[in-house]
Protein backbone atom coordinates (compact mmCIF):
# COMPACT_ATOMS: atom_id res chain seq x y z
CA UNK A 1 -22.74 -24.69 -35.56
CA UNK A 2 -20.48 -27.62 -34.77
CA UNK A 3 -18.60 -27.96 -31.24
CA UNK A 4 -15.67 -27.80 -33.21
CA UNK A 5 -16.33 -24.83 -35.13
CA UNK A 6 -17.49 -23.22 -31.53
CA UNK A 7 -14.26 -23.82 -29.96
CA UNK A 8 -11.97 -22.39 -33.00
CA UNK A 9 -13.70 -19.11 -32.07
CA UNK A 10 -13.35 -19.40 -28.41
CA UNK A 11 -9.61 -19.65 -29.17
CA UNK A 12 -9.47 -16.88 -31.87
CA UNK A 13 -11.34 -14.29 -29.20
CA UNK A 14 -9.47 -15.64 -26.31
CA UNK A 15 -6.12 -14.88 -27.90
CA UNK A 16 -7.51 -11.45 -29.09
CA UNK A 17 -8.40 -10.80 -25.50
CA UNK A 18 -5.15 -11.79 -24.30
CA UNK A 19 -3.39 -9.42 -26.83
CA UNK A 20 -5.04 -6.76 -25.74
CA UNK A 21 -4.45 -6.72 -22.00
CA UNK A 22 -0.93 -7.14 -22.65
CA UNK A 23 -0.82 -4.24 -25.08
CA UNK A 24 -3.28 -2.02 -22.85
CA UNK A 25 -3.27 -3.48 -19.38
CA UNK A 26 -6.70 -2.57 -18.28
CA UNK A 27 -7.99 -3.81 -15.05
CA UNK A 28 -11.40 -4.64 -16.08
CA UNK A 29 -9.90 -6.33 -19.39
CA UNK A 30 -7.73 -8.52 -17.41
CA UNK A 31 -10.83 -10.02 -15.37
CA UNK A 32 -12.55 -10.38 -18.88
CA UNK A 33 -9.43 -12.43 -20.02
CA UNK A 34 -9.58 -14.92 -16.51
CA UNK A 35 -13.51 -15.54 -17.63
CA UNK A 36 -13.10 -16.03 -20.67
CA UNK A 37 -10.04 -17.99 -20.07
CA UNK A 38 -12.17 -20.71 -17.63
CA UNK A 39 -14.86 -20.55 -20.03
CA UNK A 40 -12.16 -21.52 -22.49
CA UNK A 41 -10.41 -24.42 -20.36
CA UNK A 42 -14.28 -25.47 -19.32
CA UNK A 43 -15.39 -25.65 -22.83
CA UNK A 44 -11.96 -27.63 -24.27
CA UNK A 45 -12.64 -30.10 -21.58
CA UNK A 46 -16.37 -30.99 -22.36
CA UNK A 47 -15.30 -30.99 -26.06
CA UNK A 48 -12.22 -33.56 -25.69
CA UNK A 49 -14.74 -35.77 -22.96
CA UNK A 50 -17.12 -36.12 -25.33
CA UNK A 51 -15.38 -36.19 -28.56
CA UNK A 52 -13.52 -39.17 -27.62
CA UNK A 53 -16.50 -40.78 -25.99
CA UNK A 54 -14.80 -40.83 -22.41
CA UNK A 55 -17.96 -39.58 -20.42
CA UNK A 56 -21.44 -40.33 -21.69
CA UNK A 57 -23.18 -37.27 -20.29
CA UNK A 58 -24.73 -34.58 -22.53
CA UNK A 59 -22.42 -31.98 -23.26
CA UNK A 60 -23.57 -29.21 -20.80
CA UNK A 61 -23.35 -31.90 -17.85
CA UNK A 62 -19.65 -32.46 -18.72
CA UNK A 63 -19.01 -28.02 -19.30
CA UNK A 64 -20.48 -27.67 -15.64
CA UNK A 65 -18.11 -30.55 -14.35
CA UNK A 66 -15.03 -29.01 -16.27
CA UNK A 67 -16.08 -25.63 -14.96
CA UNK A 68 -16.16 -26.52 -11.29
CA UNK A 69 -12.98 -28.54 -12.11
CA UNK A 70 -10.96 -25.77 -12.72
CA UNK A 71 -12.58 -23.87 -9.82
CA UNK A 72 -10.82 -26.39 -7.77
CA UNK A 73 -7.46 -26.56 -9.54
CA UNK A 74 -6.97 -22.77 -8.88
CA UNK A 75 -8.18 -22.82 -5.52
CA UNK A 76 -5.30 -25.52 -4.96
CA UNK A 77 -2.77 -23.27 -6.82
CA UNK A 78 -3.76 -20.23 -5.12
CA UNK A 79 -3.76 -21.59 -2.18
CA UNK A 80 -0.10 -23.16 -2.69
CA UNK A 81 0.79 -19.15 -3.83
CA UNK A 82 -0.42 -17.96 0.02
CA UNK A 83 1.45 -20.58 1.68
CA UNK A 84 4.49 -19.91 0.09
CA UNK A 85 4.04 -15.99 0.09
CA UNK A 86 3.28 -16.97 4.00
CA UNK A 87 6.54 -19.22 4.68
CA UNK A 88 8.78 -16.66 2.52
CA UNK A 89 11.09 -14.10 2.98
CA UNK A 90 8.68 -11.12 1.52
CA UNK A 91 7.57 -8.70 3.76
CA UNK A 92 3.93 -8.33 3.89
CA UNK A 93 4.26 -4.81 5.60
CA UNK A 94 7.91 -3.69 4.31
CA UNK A 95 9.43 -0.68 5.37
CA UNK A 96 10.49 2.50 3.56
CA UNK A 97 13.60 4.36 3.21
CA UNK A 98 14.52 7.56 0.85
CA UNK A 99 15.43 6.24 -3.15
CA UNK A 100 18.67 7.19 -3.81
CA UNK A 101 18.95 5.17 -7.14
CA UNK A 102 18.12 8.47 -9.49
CA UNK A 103 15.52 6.43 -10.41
CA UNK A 104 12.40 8.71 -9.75
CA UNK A 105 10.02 8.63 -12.78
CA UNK A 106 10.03 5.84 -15.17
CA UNK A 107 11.59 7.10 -19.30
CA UNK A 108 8.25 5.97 -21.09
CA UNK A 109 5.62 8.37 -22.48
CA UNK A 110 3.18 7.48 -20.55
CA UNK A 111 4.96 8.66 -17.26
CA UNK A 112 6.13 11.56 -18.26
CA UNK A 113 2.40 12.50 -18.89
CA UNK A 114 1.09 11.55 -15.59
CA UNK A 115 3.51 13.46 -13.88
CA UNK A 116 1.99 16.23 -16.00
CA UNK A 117 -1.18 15.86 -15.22
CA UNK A 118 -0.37 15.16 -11.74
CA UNK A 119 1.29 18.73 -11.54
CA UNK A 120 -1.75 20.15 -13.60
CA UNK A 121 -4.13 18.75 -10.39
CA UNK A 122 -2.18 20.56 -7.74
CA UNK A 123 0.45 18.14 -5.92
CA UNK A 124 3.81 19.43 -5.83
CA UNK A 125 6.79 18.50 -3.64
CA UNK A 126 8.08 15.50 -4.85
CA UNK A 127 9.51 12.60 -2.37
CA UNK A 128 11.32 9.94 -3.43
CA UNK A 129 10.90 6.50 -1.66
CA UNK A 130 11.44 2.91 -2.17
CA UNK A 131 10.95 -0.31 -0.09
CA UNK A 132 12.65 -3.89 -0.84
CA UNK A 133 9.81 -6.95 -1.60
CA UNK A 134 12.56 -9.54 -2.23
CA UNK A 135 16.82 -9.32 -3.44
CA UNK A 136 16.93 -6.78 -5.81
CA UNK A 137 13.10 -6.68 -6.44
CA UNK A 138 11.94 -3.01 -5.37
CA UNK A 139 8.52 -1.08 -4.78
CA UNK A 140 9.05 2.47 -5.58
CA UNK A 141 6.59 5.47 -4.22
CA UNK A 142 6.92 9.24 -4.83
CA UNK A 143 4.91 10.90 -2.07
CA UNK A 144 3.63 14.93 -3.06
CA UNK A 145 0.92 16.77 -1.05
CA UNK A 146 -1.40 19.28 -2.95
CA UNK A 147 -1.16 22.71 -2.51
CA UNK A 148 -3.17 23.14 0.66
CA UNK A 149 -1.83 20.32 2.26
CA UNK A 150 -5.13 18.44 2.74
CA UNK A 151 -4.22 15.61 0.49
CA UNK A 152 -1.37 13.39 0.44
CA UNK A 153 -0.84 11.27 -3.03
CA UNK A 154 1.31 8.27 -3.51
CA UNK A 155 2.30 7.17 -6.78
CA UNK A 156 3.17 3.46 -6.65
CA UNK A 157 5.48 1.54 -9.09
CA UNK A 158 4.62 -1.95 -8.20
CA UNK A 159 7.51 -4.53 -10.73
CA UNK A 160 5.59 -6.70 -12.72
CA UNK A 161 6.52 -10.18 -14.25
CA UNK A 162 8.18 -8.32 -17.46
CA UNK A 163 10.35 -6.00 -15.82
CA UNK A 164 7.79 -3.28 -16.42
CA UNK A 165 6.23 -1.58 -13.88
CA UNK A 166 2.01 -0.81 -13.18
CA UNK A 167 1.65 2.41 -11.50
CA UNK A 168 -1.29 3.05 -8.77
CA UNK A 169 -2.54 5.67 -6.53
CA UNK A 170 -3.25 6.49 -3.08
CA UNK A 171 -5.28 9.53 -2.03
CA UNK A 172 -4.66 10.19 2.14
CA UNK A 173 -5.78 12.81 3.97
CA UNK A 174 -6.21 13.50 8.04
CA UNK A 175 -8.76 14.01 10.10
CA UNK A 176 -8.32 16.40 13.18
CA UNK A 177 -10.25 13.95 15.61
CA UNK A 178 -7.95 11.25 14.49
CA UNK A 179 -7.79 8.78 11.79
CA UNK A 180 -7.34 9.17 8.09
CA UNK A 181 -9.53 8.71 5.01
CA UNK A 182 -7.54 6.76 2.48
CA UNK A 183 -8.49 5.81 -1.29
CA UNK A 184 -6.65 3.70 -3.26
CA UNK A 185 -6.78 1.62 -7.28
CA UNK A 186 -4.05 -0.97 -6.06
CA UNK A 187 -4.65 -4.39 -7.92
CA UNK A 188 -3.41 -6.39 -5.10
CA UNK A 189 -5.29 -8.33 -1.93
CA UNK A 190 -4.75 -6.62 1.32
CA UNK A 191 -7.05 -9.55 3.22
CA UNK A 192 -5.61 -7.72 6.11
CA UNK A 193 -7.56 -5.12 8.74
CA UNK A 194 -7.40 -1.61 8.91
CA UNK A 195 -8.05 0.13 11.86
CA UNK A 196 -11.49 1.27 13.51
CA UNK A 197 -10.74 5.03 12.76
CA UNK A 198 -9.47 4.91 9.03
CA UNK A 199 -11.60 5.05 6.38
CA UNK A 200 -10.70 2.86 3.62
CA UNK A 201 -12.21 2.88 0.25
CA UNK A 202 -10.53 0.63 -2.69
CA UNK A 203 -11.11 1.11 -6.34
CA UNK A 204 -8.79 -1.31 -8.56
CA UNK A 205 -11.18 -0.31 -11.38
CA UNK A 206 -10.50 3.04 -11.85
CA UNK A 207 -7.77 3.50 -13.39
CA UNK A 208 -7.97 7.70 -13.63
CA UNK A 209 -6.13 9.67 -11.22
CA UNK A 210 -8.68 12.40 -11.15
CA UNK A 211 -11.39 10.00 -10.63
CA UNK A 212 -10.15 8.45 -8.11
CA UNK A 213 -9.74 11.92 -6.77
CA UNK A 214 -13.15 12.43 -7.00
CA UNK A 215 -14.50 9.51 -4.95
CA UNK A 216 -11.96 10.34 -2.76
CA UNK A 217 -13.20 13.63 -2.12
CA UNK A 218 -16.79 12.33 -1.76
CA UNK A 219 -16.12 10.48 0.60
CA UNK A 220 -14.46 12.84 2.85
CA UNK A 221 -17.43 14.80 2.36
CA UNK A 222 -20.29 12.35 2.95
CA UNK A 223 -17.70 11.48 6.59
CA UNK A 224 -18.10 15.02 7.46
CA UNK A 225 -15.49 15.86 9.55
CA UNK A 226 -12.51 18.22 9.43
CA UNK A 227 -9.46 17.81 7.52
CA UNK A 228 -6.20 18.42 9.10
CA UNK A 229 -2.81 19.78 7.21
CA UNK A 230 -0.42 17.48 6.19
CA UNK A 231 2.95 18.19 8.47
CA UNK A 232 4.71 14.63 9.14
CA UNK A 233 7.10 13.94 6.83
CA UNK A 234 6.52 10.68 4.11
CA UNK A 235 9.24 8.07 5.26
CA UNK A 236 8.24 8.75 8.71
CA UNK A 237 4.69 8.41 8.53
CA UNK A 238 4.54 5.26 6.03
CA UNK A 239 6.87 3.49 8.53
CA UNK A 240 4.59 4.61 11.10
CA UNK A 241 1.56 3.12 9.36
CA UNK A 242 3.23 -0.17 8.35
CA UNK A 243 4.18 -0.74 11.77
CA UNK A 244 0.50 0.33 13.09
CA UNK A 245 -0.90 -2.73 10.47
CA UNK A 246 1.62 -4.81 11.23
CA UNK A 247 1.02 -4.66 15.25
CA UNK A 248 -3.23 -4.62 14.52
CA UNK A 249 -3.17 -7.49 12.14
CA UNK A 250 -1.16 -9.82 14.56
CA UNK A 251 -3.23 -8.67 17.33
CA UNK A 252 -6.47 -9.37 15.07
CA UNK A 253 -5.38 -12.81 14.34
CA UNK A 254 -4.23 -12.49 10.39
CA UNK A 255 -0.19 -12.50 11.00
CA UNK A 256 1.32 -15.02 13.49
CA UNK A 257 3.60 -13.64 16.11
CA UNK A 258 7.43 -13.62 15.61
CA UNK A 259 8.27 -16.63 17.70
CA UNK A 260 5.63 -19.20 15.65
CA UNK A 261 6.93 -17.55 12.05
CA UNK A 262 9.83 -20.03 11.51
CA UNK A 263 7.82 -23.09 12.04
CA UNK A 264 4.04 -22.28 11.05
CA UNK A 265 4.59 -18.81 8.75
CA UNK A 266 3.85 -15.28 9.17
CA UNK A 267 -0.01 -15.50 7.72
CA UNK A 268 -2.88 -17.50 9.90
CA UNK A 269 -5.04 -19.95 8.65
CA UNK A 270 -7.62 -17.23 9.23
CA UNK A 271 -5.58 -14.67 7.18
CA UNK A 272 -5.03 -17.20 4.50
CA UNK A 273 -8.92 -17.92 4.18
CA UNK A 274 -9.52 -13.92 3.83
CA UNK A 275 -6.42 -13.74 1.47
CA UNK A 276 -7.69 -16.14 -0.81
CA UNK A 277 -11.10 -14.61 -0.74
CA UNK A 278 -9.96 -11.23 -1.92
CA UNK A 279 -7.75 -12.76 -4.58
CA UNK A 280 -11.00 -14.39 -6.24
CA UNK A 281 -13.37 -11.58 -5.80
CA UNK A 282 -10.58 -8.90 -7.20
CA UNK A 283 -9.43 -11.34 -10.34
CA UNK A 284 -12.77 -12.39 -11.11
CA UNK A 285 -14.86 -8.72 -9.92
CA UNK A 286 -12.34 -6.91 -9.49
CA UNK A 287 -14.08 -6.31 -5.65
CA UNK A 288 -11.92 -6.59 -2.47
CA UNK A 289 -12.85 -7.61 1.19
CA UNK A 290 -14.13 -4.58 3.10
């Protein structure tokens, strides 16, 4: 088959793929899309090199060059992205206060039958929250405890580019010699650290709150130590653990301290080399940084 030929169908099942993580949003379909996407941008620039004679290499020499190519190009752009999420006004740790918009679950199908089957696996006691990322750009979280207290879930709206929101989870629960077991399917880099006594397990793969349930609760069992009742309120222990991170990750050398923000930023060289790390592995594995 010709290289022309070849690259009509690498365009035809590229925009396929793209149609279908718009319509479906699938984690693991959107890291299919970025491949296919620098396969795509690899393969256009070996074709154009060599179709107009500009490199006289064979045509796999000239794919690997393109390839690598755009490896560089988006290590440039992200790396512009973390220096101007560093030097900005978003806060990388925001805190939380009580939503008093009415706003509480989203009018769309779809949420209306996860909160279903969020009441059908136990959690009850709905709390509203919300936290500001930038103007009038908001994170919203309902917080509900199941019904023996052992497990905390949060329900995260994160705003997308559309308007729209994603939703993910977060499974918590307490240990009584201190610390917390926490699993979550947020598609975002942390980069940050957690501390010594929490253990932190992130799926951005699984999509299914009763999976993620499940690996939650395996891994409280295979820790093997006792759980203790939920009792602090939401807003006052999310605060609590955003300042916690905040404090350890200065301390650990990923955020700068107050007094060097205005000039250098609020993320370290250090913190910018493990934040760009975790945004390749999650959009190209969809792994994160333990």
């Amino acid at each position: 088959m010709e290289l022309g030929n070849i690259l009509l169908l690498f365009i035809i099942f590229a925009f396929m793929l793209l149609w279908g993580n718009v319509r479906l949003g699938w984690p693991w379909l959107t890291i299919v899309n970025r491949w296919v996407r620098w396969g795509l941008v690899s393969f256009i620039g070996a074709y154009f090199l060599t179709a107009f004679e500009i490199a006289d290499k064979p045509f796999w020499v000239l794919l690997v060059v393109c390839f690598l190519a755009w490896f560089l190009l988006e290590t440039v752009y992200m790396w512009l992205g973390i220096s101007a999420l560093s030097k900005s006004s978003v806060p990388l740790f925001p805190s939380y206060q009580k939503n008093n918009t009415g706003e509480v679950w989203p009018a769309r199908k779809r949420f209306i039958e996860l909160k279903e089957e969020i009441r059908r696996l136990g959690f009850r006691n709905e709390v509203p929250l919300m936290a500001k990322i930038l103007g009038e750009v908001n994170m919203f979280v309902i917080v509900m405890d199941d019904e023996p207290g052992l497990r905390r879930l949060q329900v995260v709206f994160l705003p997308r580019r559309d308007g729209a929101f994603s939703v993910h989870f977060v499974v918590t629960s307490l240990f009584k010699s201190g610390g917390r077991c926490m699993t979550d399917n947020i598609f975002m880099p942390f980069g940050g650290f957690y501390p010594s006594n929490w253990y932190v397990r992130r799926k951005p793969l699984t999509t299914s709150l009763s999976r993620l349930l499940e690996v939650h609760d395996q891994q409280v069992k295979m820790l093997g130590k006792e759980l203790e009742k939920w009792v602090e309120e939401p807003l006052v222990d999310l605060n609590q653990q955003q300042r916690m991170l905040q404090q350890l990750n200065m301390k650990k050398g990923f955020l700068l301290p107050p007094s060097l923000v205005e000039e250098y930023g609020k993320i370290t060289n250090e913190g910018r080399y493990r934040l760009w790390k975790e945004i390749w592995l999650m959009n190209y594995l969809g792994l994160t940084v333990k």
